[in-house]
C-alpha atoms as a PDB file:
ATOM      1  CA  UNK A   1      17.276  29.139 -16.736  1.00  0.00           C
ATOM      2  CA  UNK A   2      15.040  27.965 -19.239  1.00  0.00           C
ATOM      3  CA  UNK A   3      10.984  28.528 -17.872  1.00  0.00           C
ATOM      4  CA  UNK A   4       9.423  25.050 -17.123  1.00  0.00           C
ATOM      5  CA  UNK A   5       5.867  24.885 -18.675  1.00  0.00           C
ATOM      6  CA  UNK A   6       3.550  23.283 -16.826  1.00  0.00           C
ATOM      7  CA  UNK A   7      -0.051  22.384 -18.514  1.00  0.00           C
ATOM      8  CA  UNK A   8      -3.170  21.537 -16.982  1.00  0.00           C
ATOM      9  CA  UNK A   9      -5.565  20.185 -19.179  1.00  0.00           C
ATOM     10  CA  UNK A  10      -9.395  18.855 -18.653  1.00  0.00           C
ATOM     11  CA  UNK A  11      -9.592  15.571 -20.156  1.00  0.00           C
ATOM     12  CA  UNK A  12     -12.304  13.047 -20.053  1.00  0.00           C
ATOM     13  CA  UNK A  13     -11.827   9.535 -18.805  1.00  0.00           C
ATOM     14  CA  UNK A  14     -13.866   6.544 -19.501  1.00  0.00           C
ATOM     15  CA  UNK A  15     -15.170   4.723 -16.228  1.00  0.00           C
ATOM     16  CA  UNK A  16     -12.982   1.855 -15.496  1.00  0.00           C
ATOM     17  CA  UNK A  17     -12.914  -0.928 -12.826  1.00  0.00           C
ATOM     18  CA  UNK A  18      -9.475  -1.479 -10.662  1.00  0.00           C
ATOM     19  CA  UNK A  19      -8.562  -3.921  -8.471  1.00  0.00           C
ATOM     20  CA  UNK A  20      -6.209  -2.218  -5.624  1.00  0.00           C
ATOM     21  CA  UNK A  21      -5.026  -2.538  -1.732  1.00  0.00           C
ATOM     22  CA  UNK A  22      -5.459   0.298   0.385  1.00  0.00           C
ATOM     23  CA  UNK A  23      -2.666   1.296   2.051  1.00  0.00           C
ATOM     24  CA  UNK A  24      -1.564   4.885   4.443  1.00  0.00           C
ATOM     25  CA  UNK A  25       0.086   7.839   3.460  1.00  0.00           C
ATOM     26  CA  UNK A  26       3.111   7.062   5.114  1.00  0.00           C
ATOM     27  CA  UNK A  27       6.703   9.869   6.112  1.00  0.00           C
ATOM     28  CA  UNK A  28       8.980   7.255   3.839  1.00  0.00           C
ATOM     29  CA  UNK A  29       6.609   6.933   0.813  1.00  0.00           C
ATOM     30  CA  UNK A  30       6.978   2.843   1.337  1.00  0.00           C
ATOM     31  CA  UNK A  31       3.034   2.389   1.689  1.00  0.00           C
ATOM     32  CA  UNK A  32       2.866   2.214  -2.046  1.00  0.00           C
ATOM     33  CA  UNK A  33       5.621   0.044  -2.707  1.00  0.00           C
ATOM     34  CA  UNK A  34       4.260  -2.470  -0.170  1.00  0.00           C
ATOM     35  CA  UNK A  35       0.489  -1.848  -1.625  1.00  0.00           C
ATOM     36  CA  UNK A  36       1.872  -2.622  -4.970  1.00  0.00           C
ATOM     37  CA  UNK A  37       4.341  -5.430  -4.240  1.00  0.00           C
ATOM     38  CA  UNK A  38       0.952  -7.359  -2.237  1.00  0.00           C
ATOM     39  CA  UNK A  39      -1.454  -6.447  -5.065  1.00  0.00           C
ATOM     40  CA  UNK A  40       1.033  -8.226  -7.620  1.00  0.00           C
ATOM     41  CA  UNK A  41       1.322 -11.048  -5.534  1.00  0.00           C
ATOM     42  CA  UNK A  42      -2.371 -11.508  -5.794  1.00  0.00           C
ATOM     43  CA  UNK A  43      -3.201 -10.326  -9.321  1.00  0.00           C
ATOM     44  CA  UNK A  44       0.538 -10.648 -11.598  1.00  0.00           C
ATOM     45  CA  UNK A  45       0.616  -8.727 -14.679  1.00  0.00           C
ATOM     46  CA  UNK A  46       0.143 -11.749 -16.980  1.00  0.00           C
ATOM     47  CA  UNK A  47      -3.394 -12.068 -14.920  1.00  0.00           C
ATOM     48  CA  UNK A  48      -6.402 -12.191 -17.890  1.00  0.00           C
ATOM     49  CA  UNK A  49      -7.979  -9.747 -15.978  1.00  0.00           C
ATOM     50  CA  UNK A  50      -6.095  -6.726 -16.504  1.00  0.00           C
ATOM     51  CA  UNK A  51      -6.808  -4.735 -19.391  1.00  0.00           C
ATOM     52  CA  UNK A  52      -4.395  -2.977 -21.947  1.00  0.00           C
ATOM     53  CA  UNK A  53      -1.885  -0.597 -20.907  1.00  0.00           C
ATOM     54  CA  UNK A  54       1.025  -0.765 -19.031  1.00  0.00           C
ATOM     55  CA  UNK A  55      -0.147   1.637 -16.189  1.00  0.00           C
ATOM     56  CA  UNK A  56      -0.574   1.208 -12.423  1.00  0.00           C
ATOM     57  CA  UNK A  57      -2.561   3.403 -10.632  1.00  0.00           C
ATOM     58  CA  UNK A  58      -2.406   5.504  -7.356  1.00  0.00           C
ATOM     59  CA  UNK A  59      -6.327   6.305  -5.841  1.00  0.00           C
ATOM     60  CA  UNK A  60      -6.800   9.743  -4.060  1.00  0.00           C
ATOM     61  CA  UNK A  61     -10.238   9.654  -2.565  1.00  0.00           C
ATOM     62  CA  UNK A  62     -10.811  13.481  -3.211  1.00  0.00           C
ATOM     63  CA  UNK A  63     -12.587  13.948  -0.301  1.00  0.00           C
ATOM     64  CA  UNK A  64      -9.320  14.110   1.503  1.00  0.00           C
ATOM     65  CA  UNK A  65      -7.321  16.992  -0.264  1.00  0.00           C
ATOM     66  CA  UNK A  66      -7.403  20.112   1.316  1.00  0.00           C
ATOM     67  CA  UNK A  67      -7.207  18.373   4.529  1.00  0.00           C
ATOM     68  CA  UNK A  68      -4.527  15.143   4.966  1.00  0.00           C
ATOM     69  CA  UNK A  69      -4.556  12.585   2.533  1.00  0.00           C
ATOM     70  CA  UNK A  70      -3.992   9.521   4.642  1.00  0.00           C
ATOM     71  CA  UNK A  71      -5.259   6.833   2.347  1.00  0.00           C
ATOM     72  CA  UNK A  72      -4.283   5.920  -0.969  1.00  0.00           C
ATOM     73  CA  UNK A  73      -4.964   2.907  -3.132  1.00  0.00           C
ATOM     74  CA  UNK A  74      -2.607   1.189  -5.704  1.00  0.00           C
ATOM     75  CA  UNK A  75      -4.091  -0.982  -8.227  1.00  0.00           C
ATOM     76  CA  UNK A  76      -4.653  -2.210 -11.489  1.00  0.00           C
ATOM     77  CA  UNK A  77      -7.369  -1.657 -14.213  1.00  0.00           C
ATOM     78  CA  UNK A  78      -9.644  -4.765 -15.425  1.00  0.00           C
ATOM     79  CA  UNK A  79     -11.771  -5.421 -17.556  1.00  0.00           C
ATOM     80  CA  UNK A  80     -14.100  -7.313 -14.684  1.00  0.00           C
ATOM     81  CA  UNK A  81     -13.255  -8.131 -11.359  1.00  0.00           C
ATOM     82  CA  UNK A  82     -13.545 -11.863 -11.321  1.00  0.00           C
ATOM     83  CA  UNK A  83     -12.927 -13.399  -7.973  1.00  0.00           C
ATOM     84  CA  UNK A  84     -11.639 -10.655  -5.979  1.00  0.00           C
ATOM     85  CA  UNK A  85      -8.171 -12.310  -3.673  1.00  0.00           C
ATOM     86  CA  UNK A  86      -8.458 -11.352   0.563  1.00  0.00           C
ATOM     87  CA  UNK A  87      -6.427  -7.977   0.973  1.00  0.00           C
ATOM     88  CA  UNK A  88      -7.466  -6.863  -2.809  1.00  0.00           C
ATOM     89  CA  UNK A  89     -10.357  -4.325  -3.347  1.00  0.00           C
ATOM     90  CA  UNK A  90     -12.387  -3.776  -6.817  1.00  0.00           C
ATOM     91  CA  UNK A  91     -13.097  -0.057  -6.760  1.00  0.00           C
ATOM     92  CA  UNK A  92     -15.503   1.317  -9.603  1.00  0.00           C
ATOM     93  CA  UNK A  93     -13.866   4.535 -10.682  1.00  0.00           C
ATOM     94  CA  UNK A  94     -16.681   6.880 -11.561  1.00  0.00           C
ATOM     95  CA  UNK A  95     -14.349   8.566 -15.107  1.00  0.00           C
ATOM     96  CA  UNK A  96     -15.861  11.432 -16.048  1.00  0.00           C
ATOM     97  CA  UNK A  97     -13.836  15.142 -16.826  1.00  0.00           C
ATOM     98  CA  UNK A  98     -10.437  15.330 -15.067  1.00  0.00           C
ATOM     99  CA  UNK A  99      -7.832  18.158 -14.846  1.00  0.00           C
ATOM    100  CA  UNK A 100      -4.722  16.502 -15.755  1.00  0.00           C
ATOM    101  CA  UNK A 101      -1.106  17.249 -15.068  1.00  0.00           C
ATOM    102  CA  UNK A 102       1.960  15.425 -16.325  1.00  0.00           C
ATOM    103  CA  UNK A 103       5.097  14.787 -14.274  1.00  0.00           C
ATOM    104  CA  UNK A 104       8.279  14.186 -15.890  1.00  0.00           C
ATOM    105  CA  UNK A 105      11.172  14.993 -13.565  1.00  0.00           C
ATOM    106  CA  UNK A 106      13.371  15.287 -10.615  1.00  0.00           C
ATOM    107  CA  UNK A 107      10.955  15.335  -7.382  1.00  0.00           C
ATOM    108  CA  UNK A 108      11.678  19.186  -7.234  1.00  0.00           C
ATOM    109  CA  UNK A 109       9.793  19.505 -10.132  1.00  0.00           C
ATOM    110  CA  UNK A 110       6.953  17.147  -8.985  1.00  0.00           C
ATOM    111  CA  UNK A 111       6.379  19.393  -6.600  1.00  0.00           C
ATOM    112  CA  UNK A 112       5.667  22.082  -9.205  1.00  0.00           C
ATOM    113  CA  UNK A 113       3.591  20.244 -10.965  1.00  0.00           C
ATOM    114  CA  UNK A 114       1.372  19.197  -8.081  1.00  0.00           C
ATOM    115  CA  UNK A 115       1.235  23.420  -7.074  1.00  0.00           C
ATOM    116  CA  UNK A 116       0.192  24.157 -10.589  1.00  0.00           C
ATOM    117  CA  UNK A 117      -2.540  21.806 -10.440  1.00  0.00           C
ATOM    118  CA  UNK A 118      -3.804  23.471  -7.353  1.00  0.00           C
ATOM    119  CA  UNK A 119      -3.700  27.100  -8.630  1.00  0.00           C
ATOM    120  CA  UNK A 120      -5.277  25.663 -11.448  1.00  0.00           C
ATOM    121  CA  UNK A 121      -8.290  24.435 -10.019  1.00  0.00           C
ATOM    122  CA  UNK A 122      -7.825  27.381  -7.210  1.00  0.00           C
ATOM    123  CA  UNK A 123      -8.102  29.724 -10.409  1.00  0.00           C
ATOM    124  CA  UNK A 124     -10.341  28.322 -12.939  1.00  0.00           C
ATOM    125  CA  UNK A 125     -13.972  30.062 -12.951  1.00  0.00           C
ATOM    126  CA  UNK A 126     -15.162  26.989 -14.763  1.00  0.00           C
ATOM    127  CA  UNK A 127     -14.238  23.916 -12.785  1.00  0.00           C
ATOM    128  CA  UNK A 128     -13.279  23.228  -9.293  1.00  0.00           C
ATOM    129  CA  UNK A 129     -11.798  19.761  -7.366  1.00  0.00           C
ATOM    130  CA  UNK A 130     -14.990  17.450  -6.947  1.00  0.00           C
ATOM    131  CA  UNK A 131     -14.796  16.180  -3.403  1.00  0.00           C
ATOM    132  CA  UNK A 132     -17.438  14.221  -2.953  1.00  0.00           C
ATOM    133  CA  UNK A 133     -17.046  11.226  -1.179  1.00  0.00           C
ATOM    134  CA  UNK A 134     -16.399   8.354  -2.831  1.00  0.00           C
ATOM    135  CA  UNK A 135     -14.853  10.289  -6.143  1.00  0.00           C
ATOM    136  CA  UNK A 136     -11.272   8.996  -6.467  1.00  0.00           C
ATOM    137  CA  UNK A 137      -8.322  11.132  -8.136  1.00  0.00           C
ATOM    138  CA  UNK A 138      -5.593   9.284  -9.772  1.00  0.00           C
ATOM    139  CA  UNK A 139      -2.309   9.138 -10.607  1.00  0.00           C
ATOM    140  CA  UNK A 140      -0.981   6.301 -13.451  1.00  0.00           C
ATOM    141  CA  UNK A 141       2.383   4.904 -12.995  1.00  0.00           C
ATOM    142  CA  UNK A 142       3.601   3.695 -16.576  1.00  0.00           C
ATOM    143  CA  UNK A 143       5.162   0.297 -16.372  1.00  0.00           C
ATOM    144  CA  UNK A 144       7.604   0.546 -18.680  1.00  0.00           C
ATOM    145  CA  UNK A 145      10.263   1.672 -19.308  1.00  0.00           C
ATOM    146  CA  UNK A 146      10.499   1.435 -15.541  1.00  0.00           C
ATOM    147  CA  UNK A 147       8.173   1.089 -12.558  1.00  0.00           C
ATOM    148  CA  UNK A 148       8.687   3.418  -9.786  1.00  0.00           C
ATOM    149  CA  UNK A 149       6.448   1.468  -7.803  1.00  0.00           C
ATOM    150  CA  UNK A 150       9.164  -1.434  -7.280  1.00  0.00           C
ATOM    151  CA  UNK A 151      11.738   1.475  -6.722  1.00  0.00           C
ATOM    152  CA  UNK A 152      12.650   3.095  -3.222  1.00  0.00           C
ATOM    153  CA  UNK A 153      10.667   6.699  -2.878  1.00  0.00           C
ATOM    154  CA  UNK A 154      14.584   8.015  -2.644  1.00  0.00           C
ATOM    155  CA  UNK A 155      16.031   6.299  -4.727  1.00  0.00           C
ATOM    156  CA  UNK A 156      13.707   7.764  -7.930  1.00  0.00           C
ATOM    157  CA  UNK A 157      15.772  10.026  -9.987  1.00  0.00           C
ATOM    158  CA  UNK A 158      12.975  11.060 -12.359  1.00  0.00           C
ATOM    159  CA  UNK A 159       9.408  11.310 -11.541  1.00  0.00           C
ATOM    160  CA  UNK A 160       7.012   9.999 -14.408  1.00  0.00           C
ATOM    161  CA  UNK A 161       3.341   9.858 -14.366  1.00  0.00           C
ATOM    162  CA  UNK A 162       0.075  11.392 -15.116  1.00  0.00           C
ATOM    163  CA  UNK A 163      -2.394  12.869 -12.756  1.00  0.00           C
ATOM    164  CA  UNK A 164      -5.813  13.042 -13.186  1.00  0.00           C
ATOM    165  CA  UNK A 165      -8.233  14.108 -10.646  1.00  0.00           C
ATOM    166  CA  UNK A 166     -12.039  14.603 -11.565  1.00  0.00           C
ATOM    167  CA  UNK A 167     -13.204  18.264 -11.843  1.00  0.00           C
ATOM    168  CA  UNK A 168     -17.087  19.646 -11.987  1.00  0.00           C
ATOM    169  CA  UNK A 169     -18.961  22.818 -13.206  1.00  0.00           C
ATOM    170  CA  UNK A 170     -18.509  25.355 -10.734  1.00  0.00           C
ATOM    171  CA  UNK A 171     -22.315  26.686  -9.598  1.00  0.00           C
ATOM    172  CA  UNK A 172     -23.155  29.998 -10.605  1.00  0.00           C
ATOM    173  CA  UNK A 173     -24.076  32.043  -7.590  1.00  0.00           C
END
């Protein structure tokens, strides 16, 4: 079998503002196919708002890894938030340097990925996960050539997006 390589790569990201609907971490994986299918209702792709690329985006608050993530948000990057529909929130998302992962592949493999990532930041003597509260980790969801948030969690033969979850200096003791 041929050895899977699995990067993990610091990468800086420019501050951005979203607008997204919260939604639980829930045993089927629906919660973000619901979150996604109300936030489109409210803000459609054609909206003026949105801003270039064909990405969604899945919010981690950080503070919750480690422990159980049991909130996530799904949204959509804009340029400003504009008048801001009931259900939708406009989260500022801080950017900064983020240890990114891709995932391109069955969910066996997304499941590799996601390990890597820890053991990364587990092993790194330079970085570590920044949990504090209000930093959000994200994952995008590319758009095209097909959006696996308007596809049932089981149904998803390949897994495609990018995760990038905001890292700082580890202190020197």
């Amino acid at each position: 079998m041929m050895q899977e390589t699995i990067a993990v790569e610091c990468v800086e990201v420019a501050p951005f503002k979203a607008l997204a609907v919260r939604t639980a971490m829930l045993p089927d994986k629906s919660g973000t196919r619901v979150a996604w299918s109300k936030l489109t209702a409210q803000v459609p792709l054609d909206d003026t708002r949105l801003t270039l690329g064909p990405s969604a985006y899945v919010f981690i608050p950080q503070e919750q890894w480690g422990g159980k993530v049991d909130t996530l948000w799904v949204g959509l990057a804009v340029a400003e938030f504009g008048n801001v529909p009931d259900g939708i929130e406009a989260l500022e998302v801080i950017g900064g340097l983020c240890a990114s992962a891709r995932v391109h592949g069955d969910e066996a493999h997304m499941w590799r990925v996601y390990e890597a990532m820890f053991a990364w930041l587990e092993q790194s003597p330079d970085y570590e996960l920044d949990k504090r509260q209000g930093v959000l980790g994200m994952e995008t969801v590319p758009l095209e050539p097909l959006n696996a948030l308007t596809i049932p969690y089981e149904s998803i033969k390949t897994f495609d997006f990018t995760m990038l979850y905001p890292v700082r200096k580890k202190k020197s003791d």
